[in-house]
Protein backbone atom coordinates (compact mmCIF):
# COMPACT_ATOMS: atom_id res chain seq x y z
CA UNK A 1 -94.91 19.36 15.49
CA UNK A 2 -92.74 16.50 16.15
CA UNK A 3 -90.73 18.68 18.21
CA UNK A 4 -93.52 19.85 20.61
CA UNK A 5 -95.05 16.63 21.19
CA UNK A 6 -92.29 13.84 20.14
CA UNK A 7 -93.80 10.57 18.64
CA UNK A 8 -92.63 8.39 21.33
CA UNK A 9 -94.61 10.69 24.23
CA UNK A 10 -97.95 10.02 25.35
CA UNK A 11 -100.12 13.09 25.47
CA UNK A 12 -100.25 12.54 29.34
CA UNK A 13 -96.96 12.64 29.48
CA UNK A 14 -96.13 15.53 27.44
CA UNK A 15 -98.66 17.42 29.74
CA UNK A 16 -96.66 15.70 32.32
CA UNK A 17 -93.44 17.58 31.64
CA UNK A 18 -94.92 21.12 30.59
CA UNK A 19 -97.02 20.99 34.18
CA UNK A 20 -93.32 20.54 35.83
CA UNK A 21 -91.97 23.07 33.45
CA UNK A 22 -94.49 25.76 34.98
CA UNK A 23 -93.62 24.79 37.97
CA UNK A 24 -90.13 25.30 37.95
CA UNK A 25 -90.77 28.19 36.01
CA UNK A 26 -92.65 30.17 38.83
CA UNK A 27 -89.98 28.85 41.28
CA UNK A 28 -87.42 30.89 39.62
CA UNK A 29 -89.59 33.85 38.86
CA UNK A 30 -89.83 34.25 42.49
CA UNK A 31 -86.19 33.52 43.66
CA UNK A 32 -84.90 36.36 41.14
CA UNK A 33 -87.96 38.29 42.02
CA UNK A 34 -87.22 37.87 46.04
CA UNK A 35 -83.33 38.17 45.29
CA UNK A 36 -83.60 41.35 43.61
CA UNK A 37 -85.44 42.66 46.43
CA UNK A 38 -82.61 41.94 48.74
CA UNK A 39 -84.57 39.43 50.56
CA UNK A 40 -82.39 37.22 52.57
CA UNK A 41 -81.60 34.19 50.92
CA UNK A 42 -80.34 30.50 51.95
CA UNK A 43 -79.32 27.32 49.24
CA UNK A 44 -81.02 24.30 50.04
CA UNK A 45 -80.16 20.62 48.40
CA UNK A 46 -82.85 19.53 46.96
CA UNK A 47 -81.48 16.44 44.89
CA UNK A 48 -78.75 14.54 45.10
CA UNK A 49 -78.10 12.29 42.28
CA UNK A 50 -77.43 8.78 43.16
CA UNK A 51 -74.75 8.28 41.31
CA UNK A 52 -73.22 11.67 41.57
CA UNK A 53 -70.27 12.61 43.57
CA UNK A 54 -71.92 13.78 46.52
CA UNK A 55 -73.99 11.13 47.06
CA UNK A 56 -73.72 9.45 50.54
CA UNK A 57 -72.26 12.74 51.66
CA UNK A 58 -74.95 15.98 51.23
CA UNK A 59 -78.08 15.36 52.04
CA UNK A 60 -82.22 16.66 50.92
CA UNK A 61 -82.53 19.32 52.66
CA UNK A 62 -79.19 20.53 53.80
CA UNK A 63 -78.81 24.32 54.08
CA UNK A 64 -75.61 25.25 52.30
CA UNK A 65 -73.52 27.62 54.48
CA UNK A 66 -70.09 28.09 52.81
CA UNK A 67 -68.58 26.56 49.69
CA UNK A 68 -64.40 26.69 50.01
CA UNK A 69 -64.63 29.21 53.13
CA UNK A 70 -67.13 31.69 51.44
CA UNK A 71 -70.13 31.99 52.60
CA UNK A 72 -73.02 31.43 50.47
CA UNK A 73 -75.95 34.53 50.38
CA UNK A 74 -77.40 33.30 46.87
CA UNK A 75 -78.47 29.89 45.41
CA UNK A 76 -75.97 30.75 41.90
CA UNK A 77 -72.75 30.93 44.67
CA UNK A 78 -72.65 27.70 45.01
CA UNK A 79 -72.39 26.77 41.44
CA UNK A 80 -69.96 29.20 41.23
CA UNK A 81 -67.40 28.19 44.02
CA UNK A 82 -67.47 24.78 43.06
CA UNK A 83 -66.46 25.65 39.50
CA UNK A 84 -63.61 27.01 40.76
CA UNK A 85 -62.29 24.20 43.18
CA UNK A 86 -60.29 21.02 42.39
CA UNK A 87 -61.16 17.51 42.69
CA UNK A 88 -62.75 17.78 46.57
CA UNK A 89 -64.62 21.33 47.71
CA UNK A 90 -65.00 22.17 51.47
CA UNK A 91 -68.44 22.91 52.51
CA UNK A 92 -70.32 24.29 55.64
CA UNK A 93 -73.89 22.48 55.86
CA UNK A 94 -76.71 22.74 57.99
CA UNK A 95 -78.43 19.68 58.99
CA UNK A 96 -81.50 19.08 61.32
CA UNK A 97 -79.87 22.09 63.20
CA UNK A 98 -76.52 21.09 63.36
CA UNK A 99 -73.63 22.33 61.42
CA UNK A 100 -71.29 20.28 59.69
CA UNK A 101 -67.95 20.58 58.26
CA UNK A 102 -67.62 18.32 54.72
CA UNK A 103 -65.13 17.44 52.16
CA UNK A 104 -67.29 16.97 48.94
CA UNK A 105 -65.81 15.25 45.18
CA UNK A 106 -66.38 17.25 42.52
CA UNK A 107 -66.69 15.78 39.08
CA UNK A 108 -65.98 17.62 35.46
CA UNK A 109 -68.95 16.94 33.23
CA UNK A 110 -69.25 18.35 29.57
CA UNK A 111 -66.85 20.87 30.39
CA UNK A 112 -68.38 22.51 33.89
CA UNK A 113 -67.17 20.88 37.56
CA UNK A 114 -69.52 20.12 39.78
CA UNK A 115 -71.14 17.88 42.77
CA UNK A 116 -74.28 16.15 41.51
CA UNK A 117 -77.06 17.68 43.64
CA UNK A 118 -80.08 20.11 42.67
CA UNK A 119 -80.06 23.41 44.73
CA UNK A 120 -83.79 25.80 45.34
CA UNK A 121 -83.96 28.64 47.05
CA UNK A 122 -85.03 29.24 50.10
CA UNK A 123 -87.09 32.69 51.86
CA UNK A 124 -88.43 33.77 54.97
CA UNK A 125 -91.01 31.81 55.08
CA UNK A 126 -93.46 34.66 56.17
CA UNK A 127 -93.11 35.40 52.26
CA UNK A 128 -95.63 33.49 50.26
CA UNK A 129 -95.74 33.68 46.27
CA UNK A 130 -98.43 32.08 44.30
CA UNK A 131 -98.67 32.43 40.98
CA UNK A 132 -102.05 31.38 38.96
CA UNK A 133 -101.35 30.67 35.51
CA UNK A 134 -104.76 28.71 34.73
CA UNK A 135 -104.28 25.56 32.44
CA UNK A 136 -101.29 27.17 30.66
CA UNK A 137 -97.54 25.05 30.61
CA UNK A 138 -94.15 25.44 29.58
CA UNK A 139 -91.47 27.56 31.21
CA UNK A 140 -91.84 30.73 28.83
CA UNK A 141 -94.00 32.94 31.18
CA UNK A 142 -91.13 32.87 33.76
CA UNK A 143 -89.41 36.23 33.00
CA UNK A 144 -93.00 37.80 32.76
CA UNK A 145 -93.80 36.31 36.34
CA UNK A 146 -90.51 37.12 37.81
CA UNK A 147 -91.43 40.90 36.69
CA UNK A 148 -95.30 40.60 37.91
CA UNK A 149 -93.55 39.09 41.73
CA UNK A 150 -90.91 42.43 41.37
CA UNK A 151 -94.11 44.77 40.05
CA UNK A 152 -96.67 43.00 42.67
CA UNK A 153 -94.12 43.83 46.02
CA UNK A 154 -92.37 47.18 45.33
CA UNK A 155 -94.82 50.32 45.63
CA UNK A 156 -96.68 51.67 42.38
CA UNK A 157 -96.72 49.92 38.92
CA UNK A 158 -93.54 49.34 37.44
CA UNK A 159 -94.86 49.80 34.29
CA UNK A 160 -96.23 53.35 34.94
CA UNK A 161 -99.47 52.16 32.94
CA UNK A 162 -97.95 51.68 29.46
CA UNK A 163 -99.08 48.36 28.09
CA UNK A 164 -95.84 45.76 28.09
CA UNK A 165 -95.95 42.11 26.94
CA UNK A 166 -93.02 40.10 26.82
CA UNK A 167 -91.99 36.20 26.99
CA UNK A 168 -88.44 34.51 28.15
CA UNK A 169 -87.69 31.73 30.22
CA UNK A 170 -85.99 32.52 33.90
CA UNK A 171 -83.15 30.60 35.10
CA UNK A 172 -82.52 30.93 38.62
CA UNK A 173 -79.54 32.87 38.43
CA UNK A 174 -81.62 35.81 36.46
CA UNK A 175 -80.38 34.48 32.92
CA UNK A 176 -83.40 34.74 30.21
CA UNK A 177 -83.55 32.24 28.12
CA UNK A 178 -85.06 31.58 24.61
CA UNK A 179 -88.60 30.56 24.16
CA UNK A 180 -90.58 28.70 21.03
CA UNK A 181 -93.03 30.32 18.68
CA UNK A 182 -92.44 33.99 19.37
CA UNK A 183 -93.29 35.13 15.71
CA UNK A 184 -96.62 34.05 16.88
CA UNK A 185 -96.45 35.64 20.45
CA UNK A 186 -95.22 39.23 18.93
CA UNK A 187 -98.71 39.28 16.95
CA UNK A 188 -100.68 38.22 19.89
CA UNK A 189 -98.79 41.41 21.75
CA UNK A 190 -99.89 43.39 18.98
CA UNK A 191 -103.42 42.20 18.75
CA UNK A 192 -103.64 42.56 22.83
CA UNK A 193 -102.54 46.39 22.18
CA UNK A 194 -99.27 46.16 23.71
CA UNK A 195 -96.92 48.86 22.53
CA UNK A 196 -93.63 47.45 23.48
CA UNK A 197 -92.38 43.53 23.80
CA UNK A 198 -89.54 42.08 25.51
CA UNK A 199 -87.75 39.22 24.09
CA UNK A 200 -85.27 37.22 24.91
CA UNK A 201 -81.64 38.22 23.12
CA UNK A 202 -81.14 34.51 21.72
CA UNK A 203 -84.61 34.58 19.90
CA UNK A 204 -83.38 37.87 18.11
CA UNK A 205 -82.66 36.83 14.89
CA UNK A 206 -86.15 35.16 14.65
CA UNK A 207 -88.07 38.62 15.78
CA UNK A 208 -86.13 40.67 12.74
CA UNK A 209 -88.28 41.59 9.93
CA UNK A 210 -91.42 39.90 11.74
CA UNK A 211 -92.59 42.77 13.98
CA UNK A 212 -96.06 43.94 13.80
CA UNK A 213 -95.96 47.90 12.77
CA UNK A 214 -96.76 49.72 15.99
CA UNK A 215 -95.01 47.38 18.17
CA UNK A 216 -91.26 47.87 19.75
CA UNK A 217 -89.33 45.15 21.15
CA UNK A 218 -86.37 45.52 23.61
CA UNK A 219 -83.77 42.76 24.00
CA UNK A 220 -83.23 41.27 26.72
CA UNK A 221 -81.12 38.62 28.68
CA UNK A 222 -81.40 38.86 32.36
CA UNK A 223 -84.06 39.91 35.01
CA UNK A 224 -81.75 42.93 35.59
CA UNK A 225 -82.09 44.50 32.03
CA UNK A 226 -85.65 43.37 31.65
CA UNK A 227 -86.64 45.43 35.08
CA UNK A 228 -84.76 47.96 33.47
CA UNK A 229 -86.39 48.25 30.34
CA UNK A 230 -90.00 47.91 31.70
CA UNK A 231 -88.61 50.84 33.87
CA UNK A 232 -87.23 53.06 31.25
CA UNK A 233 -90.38 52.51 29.13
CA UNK A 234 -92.74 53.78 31.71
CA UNK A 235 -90.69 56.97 32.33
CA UNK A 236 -90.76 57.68 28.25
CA UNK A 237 -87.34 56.71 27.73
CA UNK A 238 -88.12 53.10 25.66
CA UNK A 239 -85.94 54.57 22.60
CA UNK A 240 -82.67 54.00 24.77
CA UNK A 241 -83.17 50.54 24.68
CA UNK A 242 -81.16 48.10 22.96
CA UNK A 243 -83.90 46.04 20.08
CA UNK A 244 -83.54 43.17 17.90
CA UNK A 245 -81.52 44.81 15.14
C-alpha cells in the first residue's frame, strides 16, 4: 500500500500525480498512434531545465529542425543524435518563424548524454485526439489508447471483433512499459470475457502460472508488436504469438 500512496503524500496530491500520469499517458498514445500512421511529425521543446545545459540557449516552444546536420522527422531523433555527439551538438531551431543555427552543451547523466529540455510531439493541427478515460489515473491504459487512436483512424476494426484486453504503459518512442497489479487486471479480462490479453514483456514473470483458464496472453514490448498481435489475433492466427512462458 505504502507504495501506491507513500506516507508522506497527501491524498490530493497523490491524485495530483496520477491525473498528470493520464495525461501524459494519452499524449503518447497519440504520438505513436499518429506516428505509425505516417502522419507528419515535428519535435517541439517543451521544458528546459533551469539548470540544465541548454538553458539560456533553446527555448519553450522551439521547433527542432536538425540535430548534428540530420534532420529530425520524429520526437525519439533527437534523443538519439544527441547521444551520439560530444560535449556541444549543432542544432537547427525554429523560433517565432525564424530559423536559427545553435551550438548546444550536452551533459552525461547516469550513463545517457543529453541537453536538459523536455521534447512533445507535434501534428497537423487539423488532427484532434481526445481521449475520455472518466475518473480513472495512472499511465497503464496508454498502450490500450495508443491501439484505440490506431483502431479509431484506419478503416474497419483492428480487432476483427474478437474480444482483446490488454494494459502497458506507452513511452513516446513506442516502448511498452510495465504496469502494477496485473494479476488482478488478467482476472478482470477474464471476467469481462476477453479471450486474449496483452501484457507488457517486463511484467512476464508475474503473469506465469496466474492466468485465468480460457484466457491467452501475448507479450509484448512496443506499439509495433502489440498492433501486430491484435492483428494476427483477429485474422485467427493468435497461436503465432510469442506468450509469457
Amino acid at each position: 500500500l505504502a507504495e501506491l500512496y507513500p506516507p508522506e503524500a497527501t491524498r490530493a496530491q497523490v491524485q495530483e500525480m496520477t491525473t498528470e500520469q493520464m495525461a501524459g499517458s494519452q499524449h503518447a498514445a497519440a504520438t505513436v498512434a499518429l506516428r505509425a500512421l505516417g502522419k507528419p511529425e515535428r519535435a517541439v521543446v517543451a521544458q528546459v531545465a533551469p539548470a540544465g545545459p541548454a538553458a539560456g540557449i533553446l527555448r519553450v516552444g522551439d521547433l527542432i529542425e536538425s540535430v548534428a546536420d540530420t534532420p529530425i522527422t520524429t520526437t525519439p531523433d533527437v534523443s538519439r543524435l544527441v547521444q551520439a555527439a560530444g560535449d556541444r551538438v549543432a542544432m537547427s531551431i525554429e523560433r517565432s518563424g525564424e530559423s536559427k543555427q545553435l551550438s548546444v552543451p550536452t551533459k552525461v547523466v547516469q550513463g545517457r548524454r543529453m541537453v536538459g529540455v523536455a521534447l512533445e510531439a507535434k501534428f497537423d493541427p487539423s488532427i484532434k485526439v481526445t481521449i475520455d478515460a472518466g475518473d480513472v489515473g495512472g499511465p497503464s491504459a496508454g498502450m490500450m489508447f495508443a491501439l484505440a487512436v490506431y483502431d479509431k483512424i484506419t478503416p474497419g476494426p483492428l480487432t476483427g471483433g474478437r474480444k482483446i484486453a490488454g494494459t502497458g504503459t506507452m513511452a513516446i518512442d513506442g516502448s511498452v512499459g510495465p504496469i502494477g497489479g496485473i494479476t488482478h487486471k488478467l482476472v478482470g479480462a477474464k471476467n469481462a470475457g476477453a479471450q486474449w490479453f496483452l501484457a507488457p514483456a517486463q511484467d512476464c514473470s508475474e503473469v506465469v502460472g496466474q492466468i485465468p483458464d480460457g484466457l491467452s496472453v501475448a507479450k509484448v514490448a512496443t506499439f509495433e508488436e502489440a498492433r501486430v498481435a491484435v492483428q494476427s489475433i483477429a485474422a485467427g492466427t493468435g497461436a503465432t504469438l510469442a506468450t509469457c512462458g
